[in-house]
PDB file of N, CA and C in Angstrom:
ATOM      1  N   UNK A   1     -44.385 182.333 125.736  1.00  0.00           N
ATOM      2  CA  UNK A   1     -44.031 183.718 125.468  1.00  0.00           C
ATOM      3  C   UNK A   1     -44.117 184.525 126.760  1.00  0.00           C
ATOM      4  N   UNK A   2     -43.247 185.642 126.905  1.00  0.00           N
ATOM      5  CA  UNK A   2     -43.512 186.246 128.239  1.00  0.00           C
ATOM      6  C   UNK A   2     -44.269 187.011 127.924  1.00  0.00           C
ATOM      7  N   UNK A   3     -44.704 187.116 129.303  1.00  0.00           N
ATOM      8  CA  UNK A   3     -45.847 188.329 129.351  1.00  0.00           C
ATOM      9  C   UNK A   3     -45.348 189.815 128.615  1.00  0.00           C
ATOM     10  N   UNK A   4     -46.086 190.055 128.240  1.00  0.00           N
ATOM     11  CA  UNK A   4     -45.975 191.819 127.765  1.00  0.00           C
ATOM     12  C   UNK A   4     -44.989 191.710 126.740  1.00  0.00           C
ATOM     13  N   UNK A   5     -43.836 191.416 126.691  1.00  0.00           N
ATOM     14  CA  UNK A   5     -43.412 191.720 125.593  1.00  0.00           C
ATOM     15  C   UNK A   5     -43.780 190.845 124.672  1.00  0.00           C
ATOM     16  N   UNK A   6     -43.590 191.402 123.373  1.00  0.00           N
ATOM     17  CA  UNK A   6     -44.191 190.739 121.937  1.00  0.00           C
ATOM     18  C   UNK A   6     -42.773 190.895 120.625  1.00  0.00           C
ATOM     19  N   UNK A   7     -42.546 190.046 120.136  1.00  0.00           N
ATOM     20  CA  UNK A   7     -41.588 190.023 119.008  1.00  0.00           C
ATOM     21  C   UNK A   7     -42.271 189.939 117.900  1.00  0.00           C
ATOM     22  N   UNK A   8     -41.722 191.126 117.163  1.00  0.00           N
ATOM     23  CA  UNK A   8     -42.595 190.959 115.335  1.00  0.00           C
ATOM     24  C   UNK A   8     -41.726 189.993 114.867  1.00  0.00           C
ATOM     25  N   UNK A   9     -42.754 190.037 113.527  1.00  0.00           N
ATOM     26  CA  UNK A   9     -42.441 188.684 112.331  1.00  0.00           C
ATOM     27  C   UNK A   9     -40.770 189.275 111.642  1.00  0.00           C
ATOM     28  N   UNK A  10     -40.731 190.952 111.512  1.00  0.00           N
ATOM     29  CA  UNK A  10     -39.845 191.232 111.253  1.00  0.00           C
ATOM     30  C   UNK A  10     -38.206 191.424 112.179  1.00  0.00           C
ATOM     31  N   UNK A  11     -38.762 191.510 113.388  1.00  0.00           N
ATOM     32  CA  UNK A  11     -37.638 191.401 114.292  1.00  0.00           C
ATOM     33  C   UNK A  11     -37.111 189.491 113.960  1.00  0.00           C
ATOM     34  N   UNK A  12     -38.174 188.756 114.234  1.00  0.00           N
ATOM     35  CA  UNK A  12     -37.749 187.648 114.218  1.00  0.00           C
ATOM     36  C   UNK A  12     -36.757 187.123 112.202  1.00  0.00           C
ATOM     37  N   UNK A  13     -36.886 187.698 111.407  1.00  0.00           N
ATOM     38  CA  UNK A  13     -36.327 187.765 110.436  1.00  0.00           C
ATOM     39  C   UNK A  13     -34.905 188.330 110.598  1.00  0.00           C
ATOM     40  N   UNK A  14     -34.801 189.364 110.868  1.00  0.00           N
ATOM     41  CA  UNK A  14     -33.799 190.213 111.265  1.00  0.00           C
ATOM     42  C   UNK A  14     -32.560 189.066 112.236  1.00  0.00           C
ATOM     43  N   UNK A  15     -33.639 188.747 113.195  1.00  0.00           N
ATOM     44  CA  UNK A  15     -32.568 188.336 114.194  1.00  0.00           C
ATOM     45  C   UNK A  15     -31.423 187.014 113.171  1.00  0.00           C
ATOM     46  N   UNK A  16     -32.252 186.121 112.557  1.00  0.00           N
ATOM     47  CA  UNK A  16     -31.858 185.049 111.558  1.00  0.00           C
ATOM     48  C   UNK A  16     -31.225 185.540 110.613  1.00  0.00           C
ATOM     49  N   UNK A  17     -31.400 186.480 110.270  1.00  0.00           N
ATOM     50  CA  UNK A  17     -30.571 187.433 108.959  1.00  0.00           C
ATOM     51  C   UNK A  17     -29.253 187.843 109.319  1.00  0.00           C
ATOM     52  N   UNK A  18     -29.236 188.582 110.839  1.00  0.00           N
ATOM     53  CA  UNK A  18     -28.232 189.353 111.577  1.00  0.00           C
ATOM     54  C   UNK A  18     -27.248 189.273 112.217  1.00  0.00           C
ATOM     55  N   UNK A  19     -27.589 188.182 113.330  1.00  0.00           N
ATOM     56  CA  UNK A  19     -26.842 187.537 114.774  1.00  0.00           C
ATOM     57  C   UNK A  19     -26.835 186.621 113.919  1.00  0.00           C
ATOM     58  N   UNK A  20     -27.400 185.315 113.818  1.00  0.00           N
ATOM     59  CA  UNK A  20     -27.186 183.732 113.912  1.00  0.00           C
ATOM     60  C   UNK A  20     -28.535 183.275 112.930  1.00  0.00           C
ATOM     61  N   UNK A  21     -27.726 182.276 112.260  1.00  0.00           N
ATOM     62  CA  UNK A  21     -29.059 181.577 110.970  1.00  0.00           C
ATOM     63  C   UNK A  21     -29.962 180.540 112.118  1.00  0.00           C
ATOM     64  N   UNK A  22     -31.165 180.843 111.755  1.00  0.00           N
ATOM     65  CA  UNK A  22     -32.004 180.204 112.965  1.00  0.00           C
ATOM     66  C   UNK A  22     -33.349 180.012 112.349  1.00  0.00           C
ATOM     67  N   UNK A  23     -34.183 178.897 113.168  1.00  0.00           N
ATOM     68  CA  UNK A  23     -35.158 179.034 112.760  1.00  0.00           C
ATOM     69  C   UNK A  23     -36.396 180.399 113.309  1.00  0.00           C
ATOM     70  N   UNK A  24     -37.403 180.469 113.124  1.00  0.00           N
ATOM     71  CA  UNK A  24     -37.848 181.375 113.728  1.00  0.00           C
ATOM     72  C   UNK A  24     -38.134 181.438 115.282  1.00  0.00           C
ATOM     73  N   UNK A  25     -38.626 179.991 115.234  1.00  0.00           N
ATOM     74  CA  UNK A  25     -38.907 179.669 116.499  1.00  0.00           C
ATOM     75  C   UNK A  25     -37.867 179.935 117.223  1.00  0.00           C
ATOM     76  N   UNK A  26     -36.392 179.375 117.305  1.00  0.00           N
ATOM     77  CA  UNK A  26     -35.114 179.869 117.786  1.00  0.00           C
ATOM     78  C   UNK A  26     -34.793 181.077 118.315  1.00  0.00           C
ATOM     79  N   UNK A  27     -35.266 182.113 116.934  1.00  0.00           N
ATOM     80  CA  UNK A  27     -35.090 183.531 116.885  1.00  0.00           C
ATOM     81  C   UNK A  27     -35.882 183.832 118.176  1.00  0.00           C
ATOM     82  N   UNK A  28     -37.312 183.480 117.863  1.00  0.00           N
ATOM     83  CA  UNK A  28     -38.461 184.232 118.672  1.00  0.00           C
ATOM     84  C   UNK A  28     -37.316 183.840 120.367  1.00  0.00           C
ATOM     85  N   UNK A  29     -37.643 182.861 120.376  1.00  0.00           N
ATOM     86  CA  UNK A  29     -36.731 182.105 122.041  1.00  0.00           C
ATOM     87  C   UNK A  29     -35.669 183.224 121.903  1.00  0.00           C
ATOM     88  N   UNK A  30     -34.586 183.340 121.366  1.00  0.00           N
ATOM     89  CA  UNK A  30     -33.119 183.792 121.757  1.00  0.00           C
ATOM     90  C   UNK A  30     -33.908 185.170 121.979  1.00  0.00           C
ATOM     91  N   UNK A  31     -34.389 185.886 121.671  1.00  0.00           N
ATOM     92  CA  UNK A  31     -35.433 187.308 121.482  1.00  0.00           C
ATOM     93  C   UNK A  31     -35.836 187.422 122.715  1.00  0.00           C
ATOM     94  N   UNK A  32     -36.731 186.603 123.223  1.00  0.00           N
ATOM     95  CA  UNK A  32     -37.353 186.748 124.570  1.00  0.00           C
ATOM     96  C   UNK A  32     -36.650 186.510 125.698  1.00  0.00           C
ATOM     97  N   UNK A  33     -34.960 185.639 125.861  1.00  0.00           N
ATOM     98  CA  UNK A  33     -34.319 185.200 126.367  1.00  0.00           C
ATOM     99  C   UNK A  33     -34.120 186.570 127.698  1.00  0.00           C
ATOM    100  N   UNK A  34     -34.071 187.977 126.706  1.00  0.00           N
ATOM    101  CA  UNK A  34     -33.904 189.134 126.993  1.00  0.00           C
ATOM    102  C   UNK A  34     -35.082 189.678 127.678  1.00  0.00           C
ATOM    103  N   UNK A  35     -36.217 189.489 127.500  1.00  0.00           N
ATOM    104  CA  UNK A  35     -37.335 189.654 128.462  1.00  0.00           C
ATOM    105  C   UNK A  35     -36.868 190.683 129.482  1.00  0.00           C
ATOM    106  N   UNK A  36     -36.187 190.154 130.676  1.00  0.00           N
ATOM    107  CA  UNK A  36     -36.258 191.311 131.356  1.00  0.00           C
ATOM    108  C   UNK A  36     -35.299 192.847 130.984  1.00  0.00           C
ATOM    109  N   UNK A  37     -34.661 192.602 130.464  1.00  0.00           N
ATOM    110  CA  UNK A  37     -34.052 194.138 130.182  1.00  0.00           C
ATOM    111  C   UNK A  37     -34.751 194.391 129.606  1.00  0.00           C
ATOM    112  N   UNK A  38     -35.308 193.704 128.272  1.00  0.00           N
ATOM    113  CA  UNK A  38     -36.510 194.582 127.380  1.00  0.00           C
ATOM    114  C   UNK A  38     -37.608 195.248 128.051  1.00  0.00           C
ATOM    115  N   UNK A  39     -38.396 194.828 129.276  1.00  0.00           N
ATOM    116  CA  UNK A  39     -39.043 195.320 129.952  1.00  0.00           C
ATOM    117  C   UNK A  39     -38.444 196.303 130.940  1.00  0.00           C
ATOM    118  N   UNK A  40     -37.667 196.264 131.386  1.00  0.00           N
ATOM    119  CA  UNK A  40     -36.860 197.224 132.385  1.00  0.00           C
ATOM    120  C   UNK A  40     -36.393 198.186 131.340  1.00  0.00           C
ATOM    121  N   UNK A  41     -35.936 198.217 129.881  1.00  0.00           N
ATOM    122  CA  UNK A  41     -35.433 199.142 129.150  1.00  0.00           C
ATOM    123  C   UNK A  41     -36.752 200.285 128.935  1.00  0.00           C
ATOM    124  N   UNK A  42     -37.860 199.221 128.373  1.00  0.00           N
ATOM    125  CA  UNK A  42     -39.268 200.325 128.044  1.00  0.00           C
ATOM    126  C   UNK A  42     -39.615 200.705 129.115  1.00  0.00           C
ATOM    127  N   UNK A  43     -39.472 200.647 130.468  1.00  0.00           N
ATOM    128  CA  UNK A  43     -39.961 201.453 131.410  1.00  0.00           C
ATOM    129  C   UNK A  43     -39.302 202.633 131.555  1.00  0.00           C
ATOM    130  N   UNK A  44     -38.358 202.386 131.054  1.00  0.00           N
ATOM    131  CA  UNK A  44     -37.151 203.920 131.307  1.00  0.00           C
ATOM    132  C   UNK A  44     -37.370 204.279 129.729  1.00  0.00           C
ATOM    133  N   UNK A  45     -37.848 203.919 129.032  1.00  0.00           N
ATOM    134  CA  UNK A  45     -38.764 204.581 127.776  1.00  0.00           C
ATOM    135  C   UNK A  45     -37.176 204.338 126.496  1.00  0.00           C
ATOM    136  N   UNK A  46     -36.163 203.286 126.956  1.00  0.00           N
ATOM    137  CA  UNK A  46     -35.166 203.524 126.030  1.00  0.00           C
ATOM    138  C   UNK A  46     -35.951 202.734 124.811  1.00  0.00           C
ATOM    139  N   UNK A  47     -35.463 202.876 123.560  1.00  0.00           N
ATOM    140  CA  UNK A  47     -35.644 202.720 122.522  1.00  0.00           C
ATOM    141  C   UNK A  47     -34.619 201.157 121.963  1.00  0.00           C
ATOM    142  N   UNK A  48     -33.768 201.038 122.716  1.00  0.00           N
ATOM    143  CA  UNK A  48     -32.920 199.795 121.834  1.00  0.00           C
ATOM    144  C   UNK A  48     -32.330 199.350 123.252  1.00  0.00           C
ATOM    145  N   UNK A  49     -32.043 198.301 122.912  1.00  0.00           N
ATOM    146  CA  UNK A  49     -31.209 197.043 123.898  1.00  0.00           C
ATOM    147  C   UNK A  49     -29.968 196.380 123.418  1.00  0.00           C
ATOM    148  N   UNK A  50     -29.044 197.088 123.409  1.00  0.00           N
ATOM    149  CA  UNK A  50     -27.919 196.505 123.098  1.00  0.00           C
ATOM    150  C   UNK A  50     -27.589 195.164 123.405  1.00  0.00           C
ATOM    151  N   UNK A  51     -27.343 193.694 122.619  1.00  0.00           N
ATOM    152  CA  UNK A  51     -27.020 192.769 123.404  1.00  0.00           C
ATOM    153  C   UNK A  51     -25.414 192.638 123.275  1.00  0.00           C
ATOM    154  N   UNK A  52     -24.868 191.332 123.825  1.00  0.00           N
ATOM    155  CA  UNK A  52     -23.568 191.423 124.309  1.00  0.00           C
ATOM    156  C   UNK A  52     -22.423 191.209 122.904  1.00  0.00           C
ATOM    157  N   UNK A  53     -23.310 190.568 121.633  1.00  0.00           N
ATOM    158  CA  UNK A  53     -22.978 190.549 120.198  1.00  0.00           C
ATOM    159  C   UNK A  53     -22.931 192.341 119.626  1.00  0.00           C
ATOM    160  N   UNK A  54     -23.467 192.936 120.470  1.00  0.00           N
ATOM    161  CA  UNK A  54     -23.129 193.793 120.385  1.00  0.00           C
ATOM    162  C   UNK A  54     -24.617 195.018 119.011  1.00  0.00           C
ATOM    163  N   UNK A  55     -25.294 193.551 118.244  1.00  0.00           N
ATOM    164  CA  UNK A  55     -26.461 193.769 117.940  1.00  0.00           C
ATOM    165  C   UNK A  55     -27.221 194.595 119.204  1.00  0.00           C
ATOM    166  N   UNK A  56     -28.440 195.300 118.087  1.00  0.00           N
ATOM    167  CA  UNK A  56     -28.990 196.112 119.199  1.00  0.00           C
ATOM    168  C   UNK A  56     -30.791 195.638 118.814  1.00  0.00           C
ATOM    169  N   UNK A  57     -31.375 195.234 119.674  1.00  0.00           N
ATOM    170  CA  UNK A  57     -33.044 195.170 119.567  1.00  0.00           C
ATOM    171  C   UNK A  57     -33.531 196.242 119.920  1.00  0.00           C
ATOM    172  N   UNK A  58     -34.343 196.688 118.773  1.00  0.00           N
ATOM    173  CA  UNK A  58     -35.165 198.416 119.042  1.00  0.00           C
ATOM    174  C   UNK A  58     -36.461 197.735 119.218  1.00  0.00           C
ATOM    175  N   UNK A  59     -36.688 198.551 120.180  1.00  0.00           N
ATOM    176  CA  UNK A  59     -38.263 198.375 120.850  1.00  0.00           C
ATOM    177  C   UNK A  59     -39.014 199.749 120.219  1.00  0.00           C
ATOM    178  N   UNK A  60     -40.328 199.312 120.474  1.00  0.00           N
ATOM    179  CA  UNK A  60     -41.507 200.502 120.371  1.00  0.00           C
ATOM    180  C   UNK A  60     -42.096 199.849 121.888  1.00  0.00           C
ATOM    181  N   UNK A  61     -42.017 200.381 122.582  1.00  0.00           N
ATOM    182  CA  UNK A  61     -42.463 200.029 123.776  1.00  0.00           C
ATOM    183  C   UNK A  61     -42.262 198.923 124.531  1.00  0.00           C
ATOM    184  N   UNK A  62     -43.116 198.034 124.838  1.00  0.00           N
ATOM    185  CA  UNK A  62     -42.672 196.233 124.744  1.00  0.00           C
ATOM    186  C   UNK A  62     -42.642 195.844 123.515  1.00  0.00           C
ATOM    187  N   UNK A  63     -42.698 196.307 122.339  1.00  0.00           N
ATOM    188  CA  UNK A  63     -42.687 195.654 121.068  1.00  0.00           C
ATOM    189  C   UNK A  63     -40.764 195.551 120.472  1.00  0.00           C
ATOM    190  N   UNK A  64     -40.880 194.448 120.508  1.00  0.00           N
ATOM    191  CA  UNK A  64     -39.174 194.235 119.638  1.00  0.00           C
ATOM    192  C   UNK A  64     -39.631 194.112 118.459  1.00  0.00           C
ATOM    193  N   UNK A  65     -39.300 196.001 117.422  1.00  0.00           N
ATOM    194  CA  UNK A  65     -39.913 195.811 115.786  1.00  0.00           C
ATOM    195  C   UNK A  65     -38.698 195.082 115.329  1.00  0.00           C
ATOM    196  N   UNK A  66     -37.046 194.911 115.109  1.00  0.00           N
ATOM    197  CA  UNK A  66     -36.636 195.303 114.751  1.00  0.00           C
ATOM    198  C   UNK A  66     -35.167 195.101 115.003  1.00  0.00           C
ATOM    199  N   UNK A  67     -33.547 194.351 114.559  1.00  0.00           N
ATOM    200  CA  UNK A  67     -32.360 194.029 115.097  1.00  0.00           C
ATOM    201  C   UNK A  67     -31.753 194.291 114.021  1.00  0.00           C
ATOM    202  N   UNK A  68     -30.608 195.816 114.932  1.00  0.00           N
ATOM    203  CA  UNK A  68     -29.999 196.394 114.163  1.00  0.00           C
ATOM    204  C   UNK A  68     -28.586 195.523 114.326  1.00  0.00           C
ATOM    205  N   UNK A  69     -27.779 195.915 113.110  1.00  0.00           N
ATOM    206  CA  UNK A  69     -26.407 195.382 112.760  1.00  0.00           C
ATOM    207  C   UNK A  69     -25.306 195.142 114.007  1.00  0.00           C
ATOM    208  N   UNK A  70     -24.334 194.728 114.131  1.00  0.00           N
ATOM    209  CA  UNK A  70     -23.712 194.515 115.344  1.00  0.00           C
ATOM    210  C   UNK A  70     -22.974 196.498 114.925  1.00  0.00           C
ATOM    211  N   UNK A  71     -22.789 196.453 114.015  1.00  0.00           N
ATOM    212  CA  UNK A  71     -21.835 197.973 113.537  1.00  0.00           C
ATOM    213  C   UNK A  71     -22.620 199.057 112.744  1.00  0.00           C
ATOM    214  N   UNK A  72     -23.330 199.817 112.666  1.00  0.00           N
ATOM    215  CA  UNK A  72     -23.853 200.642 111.782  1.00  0.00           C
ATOM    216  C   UNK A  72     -22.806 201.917 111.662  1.00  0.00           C
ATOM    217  N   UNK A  73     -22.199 202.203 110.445  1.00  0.00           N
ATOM    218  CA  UNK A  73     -21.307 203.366 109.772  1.00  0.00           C
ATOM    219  C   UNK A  73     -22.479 204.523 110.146  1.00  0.00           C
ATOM    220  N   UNK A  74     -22.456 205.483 110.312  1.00  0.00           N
ATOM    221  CA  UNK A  74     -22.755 206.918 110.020  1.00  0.00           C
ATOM    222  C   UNK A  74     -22.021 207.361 108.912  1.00  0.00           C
ATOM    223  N   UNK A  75     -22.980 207.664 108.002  1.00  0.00           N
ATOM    224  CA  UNK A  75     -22.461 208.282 106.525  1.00  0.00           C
ATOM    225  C   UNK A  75     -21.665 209.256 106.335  1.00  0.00           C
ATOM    226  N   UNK A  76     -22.550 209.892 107.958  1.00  0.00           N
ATOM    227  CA  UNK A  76     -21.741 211.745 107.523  1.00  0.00           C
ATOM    228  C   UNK A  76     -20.740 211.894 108.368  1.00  0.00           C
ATOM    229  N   UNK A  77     -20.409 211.188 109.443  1.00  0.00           N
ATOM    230  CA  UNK A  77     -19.188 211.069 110.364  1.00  0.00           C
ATOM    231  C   UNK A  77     -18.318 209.882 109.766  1.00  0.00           C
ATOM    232  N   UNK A  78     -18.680 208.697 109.331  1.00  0.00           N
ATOM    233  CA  UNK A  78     -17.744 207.837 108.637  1.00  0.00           C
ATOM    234  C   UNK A  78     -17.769 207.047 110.109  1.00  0.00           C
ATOM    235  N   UNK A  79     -18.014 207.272 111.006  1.00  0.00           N
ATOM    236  CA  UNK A  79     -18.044 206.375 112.312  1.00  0.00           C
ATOM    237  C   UNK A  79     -19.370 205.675 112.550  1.00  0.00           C
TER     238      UNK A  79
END
């Protein structure tokens, strides 16, 4: 595992649910693969990491809680 950053049980669900059917272990790996932007992102205090699937990993600091949809609608814009 790299240093400092940490992947929850629920990010690692997410990722298998979201991107690609995986095991966890997989998940956790493809998750950390990102290591350094995730760390270079929380230093500049951003909140999510877009990857190139276009999914986004939201951080709480070094913590990856969390992998949002490759597309999320806005209800009230329809975009």
């Amino acid at each position: 595992m790299d240093r400092g950053v940490h992947v929850t049980q629920h990010a690692v669900e997410r990722f298998a649910e979201r991107v690609v059917a995986c095991s966890p272990a997989e998940a956790t790996a493809a998750i950390l693969s990102h290591s350094k932007i995730i760390r270079v992102a929380a230093e500049f205090g951003a909140r999510t990491v877009k990857l190139a699937s276009k999914h986004r990993l939201v951080l709480e600091g070094l913590n990856v809680v969390t992998v949002l949809p490759a597309r999320i609608i806005d209800p009230a814009s329809g975009r």
